[in-house]
PDB file of N, CA and C in Angstrom:
ATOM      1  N   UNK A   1      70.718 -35.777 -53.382  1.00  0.00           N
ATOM      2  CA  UNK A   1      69.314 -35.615 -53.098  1.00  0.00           C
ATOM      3  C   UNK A   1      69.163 -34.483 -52.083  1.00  0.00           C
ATOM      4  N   UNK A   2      68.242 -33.696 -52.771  1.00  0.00           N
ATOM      5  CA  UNK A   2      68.160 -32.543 -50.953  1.00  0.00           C
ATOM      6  C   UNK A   2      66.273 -32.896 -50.556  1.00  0.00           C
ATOM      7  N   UNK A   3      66.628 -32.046 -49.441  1.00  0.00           N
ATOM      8  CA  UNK A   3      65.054 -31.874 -48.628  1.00  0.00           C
ATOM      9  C   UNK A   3      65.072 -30.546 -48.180  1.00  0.00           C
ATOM     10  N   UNK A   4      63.988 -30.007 -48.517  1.00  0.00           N
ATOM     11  CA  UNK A   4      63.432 -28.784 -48.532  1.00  0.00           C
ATOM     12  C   UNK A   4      63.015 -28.819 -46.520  1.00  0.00           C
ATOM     13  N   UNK A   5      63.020 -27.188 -46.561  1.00  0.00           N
ATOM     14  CA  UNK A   5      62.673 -26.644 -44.849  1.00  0.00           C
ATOM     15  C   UNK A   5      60.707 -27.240 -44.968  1.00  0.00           C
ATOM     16  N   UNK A   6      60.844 -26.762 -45.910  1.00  0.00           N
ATOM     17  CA  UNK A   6      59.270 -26.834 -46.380  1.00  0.00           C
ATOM     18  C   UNK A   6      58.562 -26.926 -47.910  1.00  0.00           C
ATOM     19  N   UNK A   7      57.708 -27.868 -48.265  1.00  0.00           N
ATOM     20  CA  UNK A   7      57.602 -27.326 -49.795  1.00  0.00           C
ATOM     21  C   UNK A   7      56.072 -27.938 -49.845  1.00  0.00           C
ATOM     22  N   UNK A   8      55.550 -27.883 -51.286  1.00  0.00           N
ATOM     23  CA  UNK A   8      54.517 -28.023 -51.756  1.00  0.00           C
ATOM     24  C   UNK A   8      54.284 -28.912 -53.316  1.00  0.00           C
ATOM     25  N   UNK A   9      53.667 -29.775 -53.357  1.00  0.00           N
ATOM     26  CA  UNK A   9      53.840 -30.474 -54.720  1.00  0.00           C
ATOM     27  C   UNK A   9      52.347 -30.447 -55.080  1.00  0.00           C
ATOM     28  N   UNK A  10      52.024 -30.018 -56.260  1.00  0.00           N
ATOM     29  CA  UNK A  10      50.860 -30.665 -56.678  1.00  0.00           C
ATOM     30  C   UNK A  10      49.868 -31.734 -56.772  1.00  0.00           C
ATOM     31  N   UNK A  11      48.960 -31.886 -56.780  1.00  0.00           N
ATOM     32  CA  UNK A  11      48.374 -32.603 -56.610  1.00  0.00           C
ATOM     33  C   UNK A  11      48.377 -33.721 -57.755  1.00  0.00           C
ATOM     34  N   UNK A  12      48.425 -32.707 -58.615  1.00  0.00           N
ATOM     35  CA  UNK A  12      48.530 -34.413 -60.175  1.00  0.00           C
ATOM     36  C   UNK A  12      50.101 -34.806 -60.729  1.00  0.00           C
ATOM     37  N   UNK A  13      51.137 -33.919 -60.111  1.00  0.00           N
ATOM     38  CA  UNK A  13      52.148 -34.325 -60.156  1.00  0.00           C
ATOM     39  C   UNK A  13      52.246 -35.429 -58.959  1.00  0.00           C
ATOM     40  N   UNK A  14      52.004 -35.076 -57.901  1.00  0.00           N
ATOM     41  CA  UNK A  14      51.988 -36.282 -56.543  1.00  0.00           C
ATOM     42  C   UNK A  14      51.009 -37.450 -57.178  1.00  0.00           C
ATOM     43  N   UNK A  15      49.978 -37.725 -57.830  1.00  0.00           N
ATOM     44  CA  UNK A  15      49.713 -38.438 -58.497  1.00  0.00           C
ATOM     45  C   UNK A  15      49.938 -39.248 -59.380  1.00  0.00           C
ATOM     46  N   UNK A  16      50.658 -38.870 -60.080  1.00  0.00           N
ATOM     47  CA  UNK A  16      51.289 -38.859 -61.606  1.00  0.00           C
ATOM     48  C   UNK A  16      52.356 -40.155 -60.753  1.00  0.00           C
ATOM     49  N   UNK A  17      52.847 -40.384 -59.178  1.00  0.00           N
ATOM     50  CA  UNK A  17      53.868 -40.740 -58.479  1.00  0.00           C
ATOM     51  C   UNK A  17      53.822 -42.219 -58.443  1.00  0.00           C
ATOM     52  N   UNK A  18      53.900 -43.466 -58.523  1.00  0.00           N
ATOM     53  CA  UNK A  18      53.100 -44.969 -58.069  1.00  0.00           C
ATOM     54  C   UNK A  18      52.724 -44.709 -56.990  1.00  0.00           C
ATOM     55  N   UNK A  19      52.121 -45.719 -56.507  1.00  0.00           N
ATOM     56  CA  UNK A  19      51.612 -45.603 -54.972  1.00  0.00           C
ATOM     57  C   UNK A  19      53.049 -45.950 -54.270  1.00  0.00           C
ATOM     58  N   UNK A  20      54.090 -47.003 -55.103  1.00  0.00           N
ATOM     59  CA  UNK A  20      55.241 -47.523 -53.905  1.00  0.00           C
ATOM     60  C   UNK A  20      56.171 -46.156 -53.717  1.00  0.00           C
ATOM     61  N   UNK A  21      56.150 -45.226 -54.765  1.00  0.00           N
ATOM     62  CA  UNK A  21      57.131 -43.901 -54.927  1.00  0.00           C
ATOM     63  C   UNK A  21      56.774 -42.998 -53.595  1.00  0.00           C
ATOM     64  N   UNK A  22      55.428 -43.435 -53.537  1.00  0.00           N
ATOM     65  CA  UNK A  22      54.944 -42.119 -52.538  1.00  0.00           C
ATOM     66  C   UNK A  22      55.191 -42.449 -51.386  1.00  0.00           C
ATOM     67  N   UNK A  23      55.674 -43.280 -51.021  1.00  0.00           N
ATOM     68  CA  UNK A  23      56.156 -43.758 -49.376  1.00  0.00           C
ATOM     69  C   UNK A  23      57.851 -43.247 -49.188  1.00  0.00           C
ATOM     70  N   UNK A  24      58.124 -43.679 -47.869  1.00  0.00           N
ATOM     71  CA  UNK A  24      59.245 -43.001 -47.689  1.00  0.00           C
ATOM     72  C   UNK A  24      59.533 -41.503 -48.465  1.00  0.00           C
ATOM     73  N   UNK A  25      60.707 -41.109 -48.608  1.00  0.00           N
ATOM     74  CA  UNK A  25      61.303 -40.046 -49.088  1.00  0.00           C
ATOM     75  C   UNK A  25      60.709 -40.278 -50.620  1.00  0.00           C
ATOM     76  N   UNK A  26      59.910 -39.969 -51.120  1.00  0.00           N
ATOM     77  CA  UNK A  26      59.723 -39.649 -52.606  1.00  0.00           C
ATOM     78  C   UNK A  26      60.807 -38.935 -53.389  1.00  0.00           C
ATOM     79  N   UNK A  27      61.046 -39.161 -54.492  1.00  0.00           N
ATOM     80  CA  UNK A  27      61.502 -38.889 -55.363  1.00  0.00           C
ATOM     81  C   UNK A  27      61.078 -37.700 -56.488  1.00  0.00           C
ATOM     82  N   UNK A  28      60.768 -36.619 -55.877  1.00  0.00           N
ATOM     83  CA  UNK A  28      60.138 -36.383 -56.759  1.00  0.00           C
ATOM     84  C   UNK A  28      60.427 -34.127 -56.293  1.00  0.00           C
ATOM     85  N   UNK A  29      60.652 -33.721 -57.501  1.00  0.00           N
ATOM     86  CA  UNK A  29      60.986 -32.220 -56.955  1.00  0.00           C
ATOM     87  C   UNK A  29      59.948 -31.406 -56.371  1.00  0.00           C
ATOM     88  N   UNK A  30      59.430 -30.646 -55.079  1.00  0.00           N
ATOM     89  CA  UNK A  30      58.268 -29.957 -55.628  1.00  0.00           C
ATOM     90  C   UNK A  30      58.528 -28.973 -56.269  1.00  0.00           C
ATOM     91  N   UNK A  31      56.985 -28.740 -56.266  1.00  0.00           N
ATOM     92  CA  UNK A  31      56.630 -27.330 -57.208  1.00  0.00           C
ATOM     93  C   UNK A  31      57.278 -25.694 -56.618  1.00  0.00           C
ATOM     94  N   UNK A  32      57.211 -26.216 -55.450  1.00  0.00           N
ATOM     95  CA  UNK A  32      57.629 -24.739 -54.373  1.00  0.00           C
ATOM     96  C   UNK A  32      58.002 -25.338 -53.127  1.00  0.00           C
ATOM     97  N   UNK A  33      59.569 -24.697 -52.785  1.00  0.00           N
ATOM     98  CA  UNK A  33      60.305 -24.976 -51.933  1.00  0.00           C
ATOM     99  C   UNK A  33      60.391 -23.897 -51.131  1.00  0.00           C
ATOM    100  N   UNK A  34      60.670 -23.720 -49.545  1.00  0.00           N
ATOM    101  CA  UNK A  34      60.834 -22.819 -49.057  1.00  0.00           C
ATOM    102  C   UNK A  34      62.168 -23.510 -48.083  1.00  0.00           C
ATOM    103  N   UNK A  35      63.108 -22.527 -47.857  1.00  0.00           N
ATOM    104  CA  UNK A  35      64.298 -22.768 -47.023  1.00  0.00           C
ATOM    105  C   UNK A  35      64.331 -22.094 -45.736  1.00  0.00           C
ATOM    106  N   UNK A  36      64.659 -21.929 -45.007  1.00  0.00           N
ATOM    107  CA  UNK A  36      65.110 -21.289 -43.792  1.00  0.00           C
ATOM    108  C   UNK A  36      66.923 -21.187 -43.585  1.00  0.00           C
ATOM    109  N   UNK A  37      67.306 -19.926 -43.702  1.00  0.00           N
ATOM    110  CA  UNK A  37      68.702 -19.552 -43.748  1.00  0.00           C
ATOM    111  C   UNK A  37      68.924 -19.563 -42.056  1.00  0.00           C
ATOM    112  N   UNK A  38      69.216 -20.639 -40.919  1.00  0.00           N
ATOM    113  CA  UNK A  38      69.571 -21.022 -40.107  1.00  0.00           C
ATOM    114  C   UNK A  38      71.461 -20.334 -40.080  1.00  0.00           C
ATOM    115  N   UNK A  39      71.134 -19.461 -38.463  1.00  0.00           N
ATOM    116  CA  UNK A  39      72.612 -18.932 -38.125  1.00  0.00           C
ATOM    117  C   UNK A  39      74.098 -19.391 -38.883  1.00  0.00           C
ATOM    118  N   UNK A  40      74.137 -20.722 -39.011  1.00  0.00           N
ATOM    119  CA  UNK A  40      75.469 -21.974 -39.367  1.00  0.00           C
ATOM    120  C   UNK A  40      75.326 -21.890 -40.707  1.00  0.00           C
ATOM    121  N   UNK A  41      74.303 -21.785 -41.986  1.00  0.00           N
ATOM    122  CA  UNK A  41      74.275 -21.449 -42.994  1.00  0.00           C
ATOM    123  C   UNK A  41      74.845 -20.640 -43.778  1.00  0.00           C
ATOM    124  N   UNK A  42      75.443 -20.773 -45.028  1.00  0.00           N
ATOM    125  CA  UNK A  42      76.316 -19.762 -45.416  1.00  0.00           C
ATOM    126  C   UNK A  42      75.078 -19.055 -46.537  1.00  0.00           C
ATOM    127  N   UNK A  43      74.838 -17.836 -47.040  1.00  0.00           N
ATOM    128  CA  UNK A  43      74.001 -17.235 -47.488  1.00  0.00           C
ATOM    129  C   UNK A  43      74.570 -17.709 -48.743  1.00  0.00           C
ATOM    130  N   UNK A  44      75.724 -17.892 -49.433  1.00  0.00           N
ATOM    131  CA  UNK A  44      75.770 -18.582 -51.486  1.00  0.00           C
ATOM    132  C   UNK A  44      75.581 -19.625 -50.932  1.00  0.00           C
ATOM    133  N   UNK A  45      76.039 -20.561 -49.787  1.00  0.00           N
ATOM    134  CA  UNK A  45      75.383 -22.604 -50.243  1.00  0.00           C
ATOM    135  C   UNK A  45      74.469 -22.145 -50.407  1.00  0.00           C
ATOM    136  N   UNK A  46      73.286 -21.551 -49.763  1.00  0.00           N
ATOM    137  CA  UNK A  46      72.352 -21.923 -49.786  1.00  0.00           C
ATOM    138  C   UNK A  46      71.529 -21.191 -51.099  1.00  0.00           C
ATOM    139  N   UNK A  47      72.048 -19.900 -51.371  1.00  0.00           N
ATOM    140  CA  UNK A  47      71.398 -19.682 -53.042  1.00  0.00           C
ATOM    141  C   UNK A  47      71.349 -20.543 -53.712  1.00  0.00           C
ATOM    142  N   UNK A  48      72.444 -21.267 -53.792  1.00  0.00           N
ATOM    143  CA  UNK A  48      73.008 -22.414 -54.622  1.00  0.00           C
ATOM    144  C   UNK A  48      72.253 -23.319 -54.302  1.00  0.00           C
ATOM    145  N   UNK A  49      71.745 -23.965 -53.035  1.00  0.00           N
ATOM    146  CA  UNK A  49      70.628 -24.765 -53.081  1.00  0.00           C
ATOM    147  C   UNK A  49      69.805 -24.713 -53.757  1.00  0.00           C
ATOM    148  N   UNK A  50      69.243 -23.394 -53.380  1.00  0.00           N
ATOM    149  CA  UNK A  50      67.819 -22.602 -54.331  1.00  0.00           C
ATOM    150  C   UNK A  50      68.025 -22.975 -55.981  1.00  0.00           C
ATOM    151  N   UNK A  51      69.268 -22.419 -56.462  1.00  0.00           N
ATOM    152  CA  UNK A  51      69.161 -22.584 -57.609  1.00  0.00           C
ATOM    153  C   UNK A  51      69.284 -24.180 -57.979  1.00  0.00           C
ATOM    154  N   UNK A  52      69.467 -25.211 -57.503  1.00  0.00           N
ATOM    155  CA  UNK A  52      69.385 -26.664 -57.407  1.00  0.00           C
ATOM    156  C   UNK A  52      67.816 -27.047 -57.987  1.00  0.00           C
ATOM    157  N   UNK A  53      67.104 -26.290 -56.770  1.00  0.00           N
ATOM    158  CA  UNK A  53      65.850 -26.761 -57.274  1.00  0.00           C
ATOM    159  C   UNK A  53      64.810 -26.045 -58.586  1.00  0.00           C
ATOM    160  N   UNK A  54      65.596 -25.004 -58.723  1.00  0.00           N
ATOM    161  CA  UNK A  54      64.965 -24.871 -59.738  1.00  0.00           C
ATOM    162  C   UNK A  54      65.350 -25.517 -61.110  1.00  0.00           C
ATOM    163  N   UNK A  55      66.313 -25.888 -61.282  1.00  0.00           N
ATOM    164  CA  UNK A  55      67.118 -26.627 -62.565  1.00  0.00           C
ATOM    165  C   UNK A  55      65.961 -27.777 -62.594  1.00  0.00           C
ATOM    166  N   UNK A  56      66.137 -28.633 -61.247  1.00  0.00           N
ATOM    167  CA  UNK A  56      65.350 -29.373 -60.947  1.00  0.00           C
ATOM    168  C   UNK A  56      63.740 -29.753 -61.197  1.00  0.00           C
ATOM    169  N   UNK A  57      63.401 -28.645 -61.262  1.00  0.00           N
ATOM    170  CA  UNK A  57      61.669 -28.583 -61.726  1.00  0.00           C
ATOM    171  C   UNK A  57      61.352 -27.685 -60.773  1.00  0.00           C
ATOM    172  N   UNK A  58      61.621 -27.331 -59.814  1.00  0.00           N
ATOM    173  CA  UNK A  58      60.578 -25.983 -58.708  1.00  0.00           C
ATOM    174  C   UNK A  58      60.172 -25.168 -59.618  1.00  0.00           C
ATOM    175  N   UNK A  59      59.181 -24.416 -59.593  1.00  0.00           N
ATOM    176  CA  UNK A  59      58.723 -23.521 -59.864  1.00  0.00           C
ATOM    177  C   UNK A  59      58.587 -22.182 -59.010  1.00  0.00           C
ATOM    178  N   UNK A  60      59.047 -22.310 -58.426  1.00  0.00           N
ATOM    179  CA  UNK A  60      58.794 -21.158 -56.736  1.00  0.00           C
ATOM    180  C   UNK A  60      59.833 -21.593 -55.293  1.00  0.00           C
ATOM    181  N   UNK A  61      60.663 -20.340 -55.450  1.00  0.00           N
ATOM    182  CA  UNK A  61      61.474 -21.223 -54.158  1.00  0.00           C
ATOM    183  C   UNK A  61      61.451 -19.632 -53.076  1.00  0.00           C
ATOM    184  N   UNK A  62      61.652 -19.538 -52.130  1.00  0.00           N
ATOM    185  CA  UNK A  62      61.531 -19.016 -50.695  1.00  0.00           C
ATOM    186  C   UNK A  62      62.940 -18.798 -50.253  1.00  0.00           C
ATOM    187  N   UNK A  63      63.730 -18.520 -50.071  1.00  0.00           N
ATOM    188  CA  UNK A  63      64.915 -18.627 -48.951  1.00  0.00           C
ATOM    189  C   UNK A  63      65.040 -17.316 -47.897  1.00  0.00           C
ATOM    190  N   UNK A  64      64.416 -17.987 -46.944  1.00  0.00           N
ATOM    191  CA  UNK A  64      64.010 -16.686 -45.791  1.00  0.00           C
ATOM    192  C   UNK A  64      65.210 -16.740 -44.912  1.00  0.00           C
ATOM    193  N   UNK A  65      65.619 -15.249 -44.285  1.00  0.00           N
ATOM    194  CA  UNK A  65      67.262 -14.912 -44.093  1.00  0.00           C
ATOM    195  C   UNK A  65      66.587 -14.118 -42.509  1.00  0.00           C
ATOM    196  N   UNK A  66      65.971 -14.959 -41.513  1.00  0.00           N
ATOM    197  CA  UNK A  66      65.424 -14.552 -40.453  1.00  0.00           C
ATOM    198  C   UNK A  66      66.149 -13.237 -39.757  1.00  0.00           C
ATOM    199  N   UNK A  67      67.744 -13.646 -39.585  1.00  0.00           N
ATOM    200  CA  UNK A  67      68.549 -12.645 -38.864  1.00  0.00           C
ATOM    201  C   UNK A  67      68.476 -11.629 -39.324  1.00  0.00           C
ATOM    202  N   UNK A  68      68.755 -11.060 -40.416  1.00  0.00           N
ATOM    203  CA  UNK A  68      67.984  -9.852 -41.703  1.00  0.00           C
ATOM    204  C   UNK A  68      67.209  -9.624 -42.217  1.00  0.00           C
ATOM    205  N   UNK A  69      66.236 -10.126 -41.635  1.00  0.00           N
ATOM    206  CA  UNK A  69      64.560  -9.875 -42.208  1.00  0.00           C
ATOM    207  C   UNK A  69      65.155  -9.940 -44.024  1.00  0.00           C
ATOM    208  N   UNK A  70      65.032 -10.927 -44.201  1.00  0.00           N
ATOM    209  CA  UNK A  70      65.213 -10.884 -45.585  1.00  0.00           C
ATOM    210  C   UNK A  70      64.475 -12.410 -46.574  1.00  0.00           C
ATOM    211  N   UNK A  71      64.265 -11.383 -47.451  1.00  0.00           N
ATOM    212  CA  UNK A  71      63.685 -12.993 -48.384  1.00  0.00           C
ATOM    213  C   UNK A  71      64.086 -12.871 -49.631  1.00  0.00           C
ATOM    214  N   UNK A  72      65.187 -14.034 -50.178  1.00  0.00           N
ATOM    215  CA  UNK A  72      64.814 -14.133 -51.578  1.00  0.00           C
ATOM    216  C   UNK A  72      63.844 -15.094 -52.233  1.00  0.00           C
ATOM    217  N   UNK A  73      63.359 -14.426 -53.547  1.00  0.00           N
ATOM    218  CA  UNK A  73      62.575 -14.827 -53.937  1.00  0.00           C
ATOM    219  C   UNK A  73      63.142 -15.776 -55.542  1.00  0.00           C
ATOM    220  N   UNK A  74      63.262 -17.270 -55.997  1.00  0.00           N
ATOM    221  CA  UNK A  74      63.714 -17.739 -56.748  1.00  0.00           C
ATOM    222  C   UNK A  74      62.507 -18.036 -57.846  1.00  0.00           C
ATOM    223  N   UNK A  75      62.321 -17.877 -59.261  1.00  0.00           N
ATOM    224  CA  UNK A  75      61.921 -18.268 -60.118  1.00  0.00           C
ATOM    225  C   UNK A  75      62.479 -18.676 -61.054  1.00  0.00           C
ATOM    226  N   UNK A  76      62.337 -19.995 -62.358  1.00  0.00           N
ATOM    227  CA  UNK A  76      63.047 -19.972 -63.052  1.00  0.00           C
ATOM    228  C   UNK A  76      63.238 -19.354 -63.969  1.00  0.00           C
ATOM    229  N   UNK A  77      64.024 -18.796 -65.048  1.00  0.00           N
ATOM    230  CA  UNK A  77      64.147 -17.584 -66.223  1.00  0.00           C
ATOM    231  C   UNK A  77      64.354 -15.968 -65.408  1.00  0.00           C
ATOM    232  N   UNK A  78      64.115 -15.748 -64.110  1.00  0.00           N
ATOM    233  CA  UNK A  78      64.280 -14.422 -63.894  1.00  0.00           C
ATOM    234  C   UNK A  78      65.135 -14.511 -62.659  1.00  0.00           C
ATOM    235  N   UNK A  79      65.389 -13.111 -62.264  1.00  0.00           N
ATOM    236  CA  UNK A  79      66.736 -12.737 -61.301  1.00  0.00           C
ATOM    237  C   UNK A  79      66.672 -13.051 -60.244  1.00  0.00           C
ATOM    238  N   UNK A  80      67.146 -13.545 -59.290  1.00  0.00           N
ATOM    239  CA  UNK A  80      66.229 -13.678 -57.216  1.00  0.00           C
ATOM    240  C   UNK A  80      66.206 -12.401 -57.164  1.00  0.00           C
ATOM    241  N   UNK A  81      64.683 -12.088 -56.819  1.00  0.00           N
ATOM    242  CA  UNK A  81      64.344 -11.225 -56.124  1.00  0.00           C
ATOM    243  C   UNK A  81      64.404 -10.850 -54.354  1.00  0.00           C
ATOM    244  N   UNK A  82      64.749  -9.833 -54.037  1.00  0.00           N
ATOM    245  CA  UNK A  82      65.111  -9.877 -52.782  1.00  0.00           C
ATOM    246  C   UNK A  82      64.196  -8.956 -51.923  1.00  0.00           C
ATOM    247  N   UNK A  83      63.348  -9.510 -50.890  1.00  0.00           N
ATOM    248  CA  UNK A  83      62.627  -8.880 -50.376  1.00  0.00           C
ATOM    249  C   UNK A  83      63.418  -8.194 -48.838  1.00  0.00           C
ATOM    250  N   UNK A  84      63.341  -7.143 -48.666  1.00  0.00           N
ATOM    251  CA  UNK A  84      63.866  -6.677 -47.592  1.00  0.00           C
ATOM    252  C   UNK A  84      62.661  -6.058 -46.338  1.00  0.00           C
ATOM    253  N   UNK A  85      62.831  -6.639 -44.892  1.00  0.00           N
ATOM    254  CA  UNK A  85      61.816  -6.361 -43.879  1.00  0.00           C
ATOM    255  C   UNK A  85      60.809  -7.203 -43.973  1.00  0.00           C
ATOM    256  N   UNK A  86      60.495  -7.811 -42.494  1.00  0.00           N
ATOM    257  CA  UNK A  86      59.525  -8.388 -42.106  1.00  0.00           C
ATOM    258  C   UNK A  86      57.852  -7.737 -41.964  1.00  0.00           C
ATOM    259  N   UNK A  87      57.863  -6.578 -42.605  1.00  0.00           N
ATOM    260  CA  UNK A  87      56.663  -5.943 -41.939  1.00  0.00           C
ATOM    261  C   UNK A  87      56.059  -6.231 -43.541  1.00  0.00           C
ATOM    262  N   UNK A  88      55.321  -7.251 -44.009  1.00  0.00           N
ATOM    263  CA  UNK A  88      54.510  -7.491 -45.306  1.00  0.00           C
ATOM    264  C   UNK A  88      54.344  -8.576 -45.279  1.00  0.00           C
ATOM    265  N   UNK A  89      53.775  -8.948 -46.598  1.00  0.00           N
ATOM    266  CA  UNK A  89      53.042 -10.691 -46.738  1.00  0.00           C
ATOM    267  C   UNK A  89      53.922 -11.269 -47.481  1.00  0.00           C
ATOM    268  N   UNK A  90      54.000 -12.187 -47.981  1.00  0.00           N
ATOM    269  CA  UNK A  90      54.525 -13.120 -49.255  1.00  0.00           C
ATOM    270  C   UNK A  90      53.584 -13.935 -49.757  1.00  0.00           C
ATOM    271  N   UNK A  91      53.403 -13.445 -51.177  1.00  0.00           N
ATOM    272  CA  UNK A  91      52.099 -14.657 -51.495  1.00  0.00           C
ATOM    273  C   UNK A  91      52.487 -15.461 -52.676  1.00  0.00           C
ATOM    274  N   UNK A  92      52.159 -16.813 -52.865  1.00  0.00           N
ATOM    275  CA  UNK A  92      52.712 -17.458 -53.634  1.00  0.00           C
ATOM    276  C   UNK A  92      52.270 -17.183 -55.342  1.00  0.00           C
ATOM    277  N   UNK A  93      51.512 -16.302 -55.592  1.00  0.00           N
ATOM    278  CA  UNK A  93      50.952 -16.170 -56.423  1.00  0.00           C
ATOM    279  C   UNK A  93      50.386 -17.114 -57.366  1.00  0.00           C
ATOM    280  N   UNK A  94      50.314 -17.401 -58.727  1.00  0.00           N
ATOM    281  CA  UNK A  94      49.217 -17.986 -59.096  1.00  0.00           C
ATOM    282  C   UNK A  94      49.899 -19.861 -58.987  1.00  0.00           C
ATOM    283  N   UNK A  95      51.073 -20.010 -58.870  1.00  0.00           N
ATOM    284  CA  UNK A  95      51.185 -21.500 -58.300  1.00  0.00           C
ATOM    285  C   UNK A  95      50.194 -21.955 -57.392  1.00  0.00           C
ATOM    286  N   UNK A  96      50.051 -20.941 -56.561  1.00  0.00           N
ATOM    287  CA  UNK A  96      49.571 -21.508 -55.120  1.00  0.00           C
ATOM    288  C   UNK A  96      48.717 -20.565 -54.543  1.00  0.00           C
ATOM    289  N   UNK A  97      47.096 -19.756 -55.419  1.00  0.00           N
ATOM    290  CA  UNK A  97      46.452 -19.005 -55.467  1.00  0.00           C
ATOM    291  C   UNK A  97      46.076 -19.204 -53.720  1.00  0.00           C
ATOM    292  N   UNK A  98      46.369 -17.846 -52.892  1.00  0.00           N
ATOM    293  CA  UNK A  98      45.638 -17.564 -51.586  1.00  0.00           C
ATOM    294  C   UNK A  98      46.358 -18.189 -50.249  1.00  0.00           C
ATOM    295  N   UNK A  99      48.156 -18.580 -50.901  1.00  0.00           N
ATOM    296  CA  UNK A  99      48.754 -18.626 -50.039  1.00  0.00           C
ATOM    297  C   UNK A  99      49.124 -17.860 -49.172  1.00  0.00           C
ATOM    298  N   UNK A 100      49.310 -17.177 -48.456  1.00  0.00           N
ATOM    299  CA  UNK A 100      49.841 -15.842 -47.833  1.00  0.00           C
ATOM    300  C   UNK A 100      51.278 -16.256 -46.663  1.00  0.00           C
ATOM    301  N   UNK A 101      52.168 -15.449 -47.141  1.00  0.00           N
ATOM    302  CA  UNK A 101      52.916 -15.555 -45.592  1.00  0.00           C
ATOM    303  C   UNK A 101      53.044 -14.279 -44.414  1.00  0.00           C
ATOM    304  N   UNK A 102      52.585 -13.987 -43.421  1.00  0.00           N
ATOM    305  CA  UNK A 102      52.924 -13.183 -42.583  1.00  0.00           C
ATOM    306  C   UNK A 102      54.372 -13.076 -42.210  1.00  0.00           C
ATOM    307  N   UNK A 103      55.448 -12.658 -42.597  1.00  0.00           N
ATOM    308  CA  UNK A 103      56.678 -12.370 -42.602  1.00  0.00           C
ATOM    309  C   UNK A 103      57.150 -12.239 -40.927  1.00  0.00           C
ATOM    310  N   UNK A 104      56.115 -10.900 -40.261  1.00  0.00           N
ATOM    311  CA  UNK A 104      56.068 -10.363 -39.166  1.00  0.00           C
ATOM    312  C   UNK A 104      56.141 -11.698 -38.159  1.00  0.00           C
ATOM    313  N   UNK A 105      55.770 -12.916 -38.330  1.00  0.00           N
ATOM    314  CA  UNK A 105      55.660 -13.809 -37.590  1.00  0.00           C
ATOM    315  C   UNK A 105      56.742 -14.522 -37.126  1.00  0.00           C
ATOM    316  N   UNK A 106      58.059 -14.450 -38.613  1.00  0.00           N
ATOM    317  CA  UNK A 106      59.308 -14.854 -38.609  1.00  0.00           C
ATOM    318  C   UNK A 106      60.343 -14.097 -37.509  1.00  0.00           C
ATOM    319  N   UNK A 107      59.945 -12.791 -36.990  1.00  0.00           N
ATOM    320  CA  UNK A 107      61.209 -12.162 -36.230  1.00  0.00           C
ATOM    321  C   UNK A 107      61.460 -12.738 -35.618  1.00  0.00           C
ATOM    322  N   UNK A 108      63.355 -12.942 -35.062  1.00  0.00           N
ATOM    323  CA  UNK A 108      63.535 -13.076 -34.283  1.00  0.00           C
ATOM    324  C   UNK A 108      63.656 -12.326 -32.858  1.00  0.00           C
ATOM    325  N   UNK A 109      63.210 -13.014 -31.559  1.00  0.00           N
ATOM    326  CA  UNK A 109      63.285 -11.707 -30.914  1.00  0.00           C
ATOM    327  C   UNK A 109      63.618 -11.629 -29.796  1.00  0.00           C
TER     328      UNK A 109
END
């Protein structure tokens, strides 16, 4: 079982859940996961996480690489995309219409 740094589930999938499922740790994948690549982290576990959840059902995964201003970007059927530098947005696009991330907020400093 994993747990996401951060994620997001739908609303009629979180529904779709019993009421007893939705307590404690649910069972259930979200839609969009975001990770945080923490110093002690090895950069493949944690692709390999990424790619976990997408097998899984994610639709949108995050794995932000703070020390390198770096982000990959996971979808299922296409390549991780790799965003390089903190100076831009990240938006979840149409999963999660008007999400925005300020990147710039992540430096470490």
């Amino acid at each position: 079982m994993l747990s996401p740094d951060a994620s997001w589930i739908a609303w009629e999938n979180w529904n779709a859940l019993s009421p007893n499922a939705r307590h404690g740790f649910a069972r259930i994948c979200p839609d969009f996961v975001v990770e945080l690549l923490s110093p002690t982290d090895r950069l493949t576990d944690t692709m390999r996480k990424m790619e976990h959840w997408l097998t899984a059902g994610a639709k949108l995964g995050w794995l932000i690489a703070p020390g390198t201003e770096s982000v990959y970007i996971f979808e299922p059927g296409q390549p991780v995309r790799p965003v390089v530098g903190f100076d831009q947005e990240l938006e979840a696009g149409p999963l999660l219409p008007g999400f925005k991330l300020e990147l710039r907020r992540l430096r470490v400093k």
